[in-house]
Structures are given as C-alpha cells and as structure tokens.
C-alpha atoms as a PDB file:
ATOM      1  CA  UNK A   1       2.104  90.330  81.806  1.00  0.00           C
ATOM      2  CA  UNK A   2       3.244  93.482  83.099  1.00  0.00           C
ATOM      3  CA  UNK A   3       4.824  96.478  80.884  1.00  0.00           C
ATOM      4  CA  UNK A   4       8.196  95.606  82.640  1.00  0.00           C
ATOM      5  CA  UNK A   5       8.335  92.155  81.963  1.00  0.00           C
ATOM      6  CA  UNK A   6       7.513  92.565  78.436  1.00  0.00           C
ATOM      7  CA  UNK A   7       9.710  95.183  78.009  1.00  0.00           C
ATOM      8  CA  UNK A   8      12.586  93.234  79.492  1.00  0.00           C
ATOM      9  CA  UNK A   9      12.010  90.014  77.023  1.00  0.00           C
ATOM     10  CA  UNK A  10      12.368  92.901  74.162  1.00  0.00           C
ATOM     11  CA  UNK A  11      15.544  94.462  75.341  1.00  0.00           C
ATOM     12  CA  UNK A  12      17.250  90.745  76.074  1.00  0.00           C
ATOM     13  CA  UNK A  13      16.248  89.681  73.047  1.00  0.00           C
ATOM     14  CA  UNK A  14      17.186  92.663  70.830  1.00  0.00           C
ATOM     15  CA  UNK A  15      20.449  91.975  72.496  1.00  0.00           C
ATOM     16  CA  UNK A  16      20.642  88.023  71.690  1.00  0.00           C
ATOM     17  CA  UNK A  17      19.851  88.767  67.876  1.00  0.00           C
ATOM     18  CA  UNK A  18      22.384  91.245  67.554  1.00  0.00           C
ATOM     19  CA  UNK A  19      24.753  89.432  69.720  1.00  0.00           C
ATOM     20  CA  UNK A  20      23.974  86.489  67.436  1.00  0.00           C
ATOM     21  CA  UNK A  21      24.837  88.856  64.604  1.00  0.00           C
ATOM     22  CA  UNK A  22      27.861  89.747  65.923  1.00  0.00           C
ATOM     23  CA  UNK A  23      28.762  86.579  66.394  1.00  0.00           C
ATOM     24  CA  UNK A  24      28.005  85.129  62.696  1.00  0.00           C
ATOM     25  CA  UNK A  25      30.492  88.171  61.402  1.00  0.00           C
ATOM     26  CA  UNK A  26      33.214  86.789  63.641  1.00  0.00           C
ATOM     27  CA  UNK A  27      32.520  83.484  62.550  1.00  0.00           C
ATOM     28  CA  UNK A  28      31.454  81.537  65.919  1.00  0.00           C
ATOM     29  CA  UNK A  29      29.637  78.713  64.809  1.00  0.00           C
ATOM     30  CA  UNK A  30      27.634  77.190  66.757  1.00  0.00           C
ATOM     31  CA  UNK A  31      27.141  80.149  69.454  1.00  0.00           C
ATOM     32  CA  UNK A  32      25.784  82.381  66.853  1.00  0.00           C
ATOM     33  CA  UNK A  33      23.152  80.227  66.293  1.00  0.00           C
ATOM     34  CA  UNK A  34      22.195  79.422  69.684  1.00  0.00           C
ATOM     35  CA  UNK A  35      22.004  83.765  70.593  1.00  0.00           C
ATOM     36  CA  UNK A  36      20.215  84.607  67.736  1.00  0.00           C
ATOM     37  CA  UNK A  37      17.865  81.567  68.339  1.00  0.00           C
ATOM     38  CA  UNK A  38      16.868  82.757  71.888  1.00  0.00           C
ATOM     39  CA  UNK A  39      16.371  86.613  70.805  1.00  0.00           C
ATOM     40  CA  UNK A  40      14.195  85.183  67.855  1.00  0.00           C
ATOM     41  CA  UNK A  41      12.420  82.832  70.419  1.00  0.00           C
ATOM     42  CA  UNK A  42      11.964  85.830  72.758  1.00  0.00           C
ATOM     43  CA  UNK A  43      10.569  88.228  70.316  1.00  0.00           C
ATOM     44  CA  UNK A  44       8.064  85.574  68.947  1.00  0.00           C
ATOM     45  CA  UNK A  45       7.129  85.351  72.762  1.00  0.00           C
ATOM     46  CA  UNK A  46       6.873  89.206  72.828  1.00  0.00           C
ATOM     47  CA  UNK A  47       4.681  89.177  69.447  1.00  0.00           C
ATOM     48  CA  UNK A  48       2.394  86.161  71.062  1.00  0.00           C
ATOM     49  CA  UNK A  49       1.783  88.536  73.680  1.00  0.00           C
ATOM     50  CA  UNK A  50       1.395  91.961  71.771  1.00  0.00           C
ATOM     51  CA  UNK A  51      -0.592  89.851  68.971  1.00  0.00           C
ATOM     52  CA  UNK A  52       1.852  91.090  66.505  1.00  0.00           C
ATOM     53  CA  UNK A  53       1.485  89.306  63.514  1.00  0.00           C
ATOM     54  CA  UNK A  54       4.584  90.901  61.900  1.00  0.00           C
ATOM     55  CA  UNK A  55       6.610  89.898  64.690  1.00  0.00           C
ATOM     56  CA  UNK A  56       5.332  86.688  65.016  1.00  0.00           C
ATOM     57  CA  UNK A  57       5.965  86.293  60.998  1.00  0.00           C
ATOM     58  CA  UNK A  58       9.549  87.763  61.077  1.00  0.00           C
ATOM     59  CA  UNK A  59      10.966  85.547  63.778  1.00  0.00           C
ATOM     60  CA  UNK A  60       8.141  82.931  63.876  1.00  0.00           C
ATOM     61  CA  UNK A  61       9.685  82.189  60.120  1.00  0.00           C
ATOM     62  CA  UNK A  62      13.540  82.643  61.843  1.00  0.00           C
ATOM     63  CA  UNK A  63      13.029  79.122  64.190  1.00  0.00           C
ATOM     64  CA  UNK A  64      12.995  76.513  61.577  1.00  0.00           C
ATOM     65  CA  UNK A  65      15.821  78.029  60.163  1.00  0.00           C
ATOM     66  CA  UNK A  66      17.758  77.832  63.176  1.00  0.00           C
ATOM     67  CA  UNK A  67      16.405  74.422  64.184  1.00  0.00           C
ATOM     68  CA  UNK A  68      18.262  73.638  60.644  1.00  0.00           C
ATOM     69  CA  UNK A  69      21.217  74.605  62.044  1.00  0.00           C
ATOM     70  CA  UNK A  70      21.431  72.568  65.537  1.00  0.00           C
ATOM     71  CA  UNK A  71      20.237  69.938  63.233  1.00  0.00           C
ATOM     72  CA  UNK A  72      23.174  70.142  60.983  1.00  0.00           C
ATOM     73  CA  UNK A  73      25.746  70.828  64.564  1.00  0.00           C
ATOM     74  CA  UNK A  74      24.860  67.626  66.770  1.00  0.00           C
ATOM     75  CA  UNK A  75      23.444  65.395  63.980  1.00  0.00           C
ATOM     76  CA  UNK A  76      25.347  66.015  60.966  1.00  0.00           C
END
C-alpha cells in the first residue's frame, strides 16, 4: 500500500475517533459509537499494515468494546 493511502486511512480515522469523542461529550448515542468504531477499525488497519503492535493493542482492545455497545443498541 502506498504512503498516500496509508496516510489517508490515518487522517480519516484520527478524525472518526475524535469525531466519536466529540460526539460522546454531546451525548449522541448511538453515532458516537459507530465514528469512533470506524477510526478504531481504521487505525487497527493502519497498525496491521505498519506492524504496530501498540496500535494494534490500543484499538485492537477498543473493538470488543464497541461491539458491546451495538450489542446493547439493536439487541438490548
């Protein structure tokens, strides 16, 4: 993958986490969930690719958390 691209996944999802952020301080449940979800999917993509292991921990450990959370919207 090309410097670009990679770059690009980094900036989009720096921008879904802290839009997700954001969002949890204005309390907008579920969309907070759902932005921060895709920034943490997108920088565990960018850590797969780097072979950071301390991004891939950080928001590798973030998914279940948020998969808790569309469990408890459309199930609960």
């Amino acid at each position: 993958m090309s410097y670009i691209s990679l770059n690009k996944i980094k900036w989009i999802s720096t921008f879904l986490v802290l839009f997700g952020i954001l969002l949890t301080n204005l309390n907008y449940y579920p969309l907070n969930i759902f932005s921060h979800g895709l920034g943490a999917l997108g920088w565990c993509i960018a850590g797969y690719i780097n072979n950071d292991k301390a991004l891939l921990t950080n928001f590798g450990l973030q998914i279940p958390l948020f998969l808790f959370g569309y469990f408890n919207y459309f199930i609960i």
